[in-house]
Protein backbone atom coordinates (compact mmCIF):
# COMPACT_ATOMS: atom_id res chain seq x y z
CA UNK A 1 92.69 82.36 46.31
CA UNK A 2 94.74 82.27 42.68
CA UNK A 3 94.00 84.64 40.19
CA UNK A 4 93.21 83.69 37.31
CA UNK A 5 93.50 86.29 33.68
CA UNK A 6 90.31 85.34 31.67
CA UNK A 7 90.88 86.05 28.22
CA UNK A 8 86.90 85.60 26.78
CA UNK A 9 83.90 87.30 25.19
CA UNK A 10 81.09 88.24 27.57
CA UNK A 11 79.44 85.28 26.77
CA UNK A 12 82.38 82.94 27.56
CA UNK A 13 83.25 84.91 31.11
CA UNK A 14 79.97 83.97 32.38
CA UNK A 15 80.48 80.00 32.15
CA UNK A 16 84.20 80.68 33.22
CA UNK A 17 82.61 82.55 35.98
CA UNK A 18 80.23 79.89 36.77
CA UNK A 19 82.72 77.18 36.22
CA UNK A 20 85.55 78.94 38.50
CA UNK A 21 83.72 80.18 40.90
CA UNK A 22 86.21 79.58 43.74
CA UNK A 23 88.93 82.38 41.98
CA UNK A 24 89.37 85.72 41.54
CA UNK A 25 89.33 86.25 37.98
CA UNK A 26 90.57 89.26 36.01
CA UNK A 27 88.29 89.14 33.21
CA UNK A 28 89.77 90.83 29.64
CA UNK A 29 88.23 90.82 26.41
CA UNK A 30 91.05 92.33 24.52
CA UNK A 31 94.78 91.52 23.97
CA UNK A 32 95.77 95.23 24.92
CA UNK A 33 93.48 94.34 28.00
CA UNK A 34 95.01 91.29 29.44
CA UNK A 35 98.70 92.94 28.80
CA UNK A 36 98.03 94.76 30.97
CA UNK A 37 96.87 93.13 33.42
CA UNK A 38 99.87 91.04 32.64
CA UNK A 39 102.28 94.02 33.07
CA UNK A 40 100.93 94.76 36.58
CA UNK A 41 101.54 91.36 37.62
CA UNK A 42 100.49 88.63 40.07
CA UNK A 43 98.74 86.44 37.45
CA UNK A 44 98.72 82.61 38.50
CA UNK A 45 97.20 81.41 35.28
CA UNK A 46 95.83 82.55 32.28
CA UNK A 47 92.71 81.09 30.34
CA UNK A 48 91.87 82.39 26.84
CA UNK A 49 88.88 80.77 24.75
CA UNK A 50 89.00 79.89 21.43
CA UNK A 51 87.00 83.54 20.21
CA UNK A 52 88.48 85.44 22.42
CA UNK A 53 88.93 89.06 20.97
CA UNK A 54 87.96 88.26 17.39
CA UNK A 55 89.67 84.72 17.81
CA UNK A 56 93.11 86.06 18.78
CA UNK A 57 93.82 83.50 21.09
CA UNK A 58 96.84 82.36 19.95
CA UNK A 59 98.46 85.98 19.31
CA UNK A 60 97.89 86.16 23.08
CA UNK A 61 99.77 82.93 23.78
CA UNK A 62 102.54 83.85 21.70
CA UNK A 63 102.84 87.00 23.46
CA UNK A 64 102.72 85.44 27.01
CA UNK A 65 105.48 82.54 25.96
CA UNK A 66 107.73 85.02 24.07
CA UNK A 67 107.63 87.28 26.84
CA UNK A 68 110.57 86.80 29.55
CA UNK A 69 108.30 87.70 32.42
CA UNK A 70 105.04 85.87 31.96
CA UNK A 71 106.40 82.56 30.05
CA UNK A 72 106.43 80.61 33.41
CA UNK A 73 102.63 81.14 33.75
CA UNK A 74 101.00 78.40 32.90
CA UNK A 75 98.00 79.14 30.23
CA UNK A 76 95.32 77.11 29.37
CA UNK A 77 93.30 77.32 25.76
CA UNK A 78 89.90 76.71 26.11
CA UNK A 79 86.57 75.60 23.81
CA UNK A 80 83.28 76.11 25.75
CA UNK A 81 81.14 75.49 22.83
CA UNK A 82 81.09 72.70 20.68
CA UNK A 83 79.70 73.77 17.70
CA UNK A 84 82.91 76.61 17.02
CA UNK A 85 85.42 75.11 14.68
CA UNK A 86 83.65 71.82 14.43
CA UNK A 87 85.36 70.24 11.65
CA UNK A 88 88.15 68.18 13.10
CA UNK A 89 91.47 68.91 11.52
CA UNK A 90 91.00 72.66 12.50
CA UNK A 91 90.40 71.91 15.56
CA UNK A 92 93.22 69.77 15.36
CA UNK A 93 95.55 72.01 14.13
CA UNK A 94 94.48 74.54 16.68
CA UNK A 95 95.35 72.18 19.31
CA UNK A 96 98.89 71.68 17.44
CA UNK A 97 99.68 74.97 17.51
CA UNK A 98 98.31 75.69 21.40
CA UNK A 99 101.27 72.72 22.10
CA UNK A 100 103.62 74.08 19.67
CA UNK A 101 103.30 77.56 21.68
CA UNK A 102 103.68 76.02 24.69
CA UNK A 103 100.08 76.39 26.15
CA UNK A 104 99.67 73.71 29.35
CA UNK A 105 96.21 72.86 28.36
CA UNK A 106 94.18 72.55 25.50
CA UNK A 107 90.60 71.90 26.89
CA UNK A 108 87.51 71.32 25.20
CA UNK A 109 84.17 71.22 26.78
CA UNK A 110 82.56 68.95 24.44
CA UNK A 111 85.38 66.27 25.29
CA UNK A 112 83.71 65.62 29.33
CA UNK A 113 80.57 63.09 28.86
CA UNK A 114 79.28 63.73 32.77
CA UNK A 115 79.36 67.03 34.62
CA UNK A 116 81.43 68.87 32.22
CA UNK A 117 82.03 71.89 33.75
CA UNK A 118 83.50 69.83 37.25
CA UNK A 119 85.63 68.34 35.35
CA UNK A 120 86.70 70.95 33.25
CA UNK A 121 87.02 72.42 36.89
CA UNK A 122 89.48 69.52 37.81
CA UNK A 123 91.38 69.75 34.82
CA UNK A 124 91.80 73.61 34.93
CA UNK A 125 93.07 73.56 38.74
CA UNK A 126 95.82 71.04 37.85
CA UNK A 127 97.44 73.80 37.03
CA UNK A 128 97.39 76.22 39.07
CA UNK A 129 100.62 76.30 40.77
CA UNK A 130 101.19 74.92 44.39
CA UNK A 131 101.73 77.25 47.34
CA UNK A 132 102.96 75.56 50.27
CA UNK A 133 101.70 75.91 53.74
CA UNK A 134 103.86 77.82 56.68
CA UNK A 135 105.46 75.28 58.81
CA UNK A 136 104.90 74.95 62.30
CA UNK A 137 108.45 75.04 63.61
């Protein structure tokens, strides 16, 4: 089982819950929260949605990428609902700067036409790193 740091509202961490079902998540709704979570260690990958903690998702992305220790883990920016920052070229830029940052992902819900949240699913566990099973020497 990975675990995953959810960076979300409340509102958000239930669909991530819904959606990830299969992880242990370690569910923040702050920056100070998910550093330290970060600090302690042992995070696989990090998700943080667009709002998260008063839209501060990419402070927390700069912090993770700037940071020796937690720039290797892959994080993944998400939009679960459509209607935030509708208007194209900020959602554009947004998406520019996730890449510019470094982020691995920049998924948005409204983007999967059938069974969103499987594929989102899909596309979220692409990057969860691979752990290799014992050999049977």
């Amino acid at each position: 089982m990975y675990r995953i740091l959810l960076a979300a509202s409340p509102e958000s961490q239930e669909i991530c819950q819904r959606i990830l079902k299969n992880h242990y998540l370690l569910c923040v709704a702050t920056v100070p929260e998910a550093q330290q979570y970060l600090e302690a260690g042992n995070i696989d990958l990090i998700i943080c949605t667009l709002v998260f903690d008063d839209s501060r998702m990419i402070d927390l992305l700069r912090l993770v990428k700037e940071h020796r220790k937690w720039k290797h883990i892959p994080f993944i920016c998400l939009r679960l609902v459509s209607r935030i920052l509708d208007h194209p070229n900020t959602l554009e830029g947004i998406q520019n700067a996730c890449e510019a940052l470094g982020a691995a992902a920049f998924l948005d819900i409204g983007c999967y036409s059938v069974a969103p949240e499987k594929q989102m699913l899909e596309d979220i566990e692409k990057h969860l790193p691979s752990r290799k099973k014992p050999s049977r020497n």
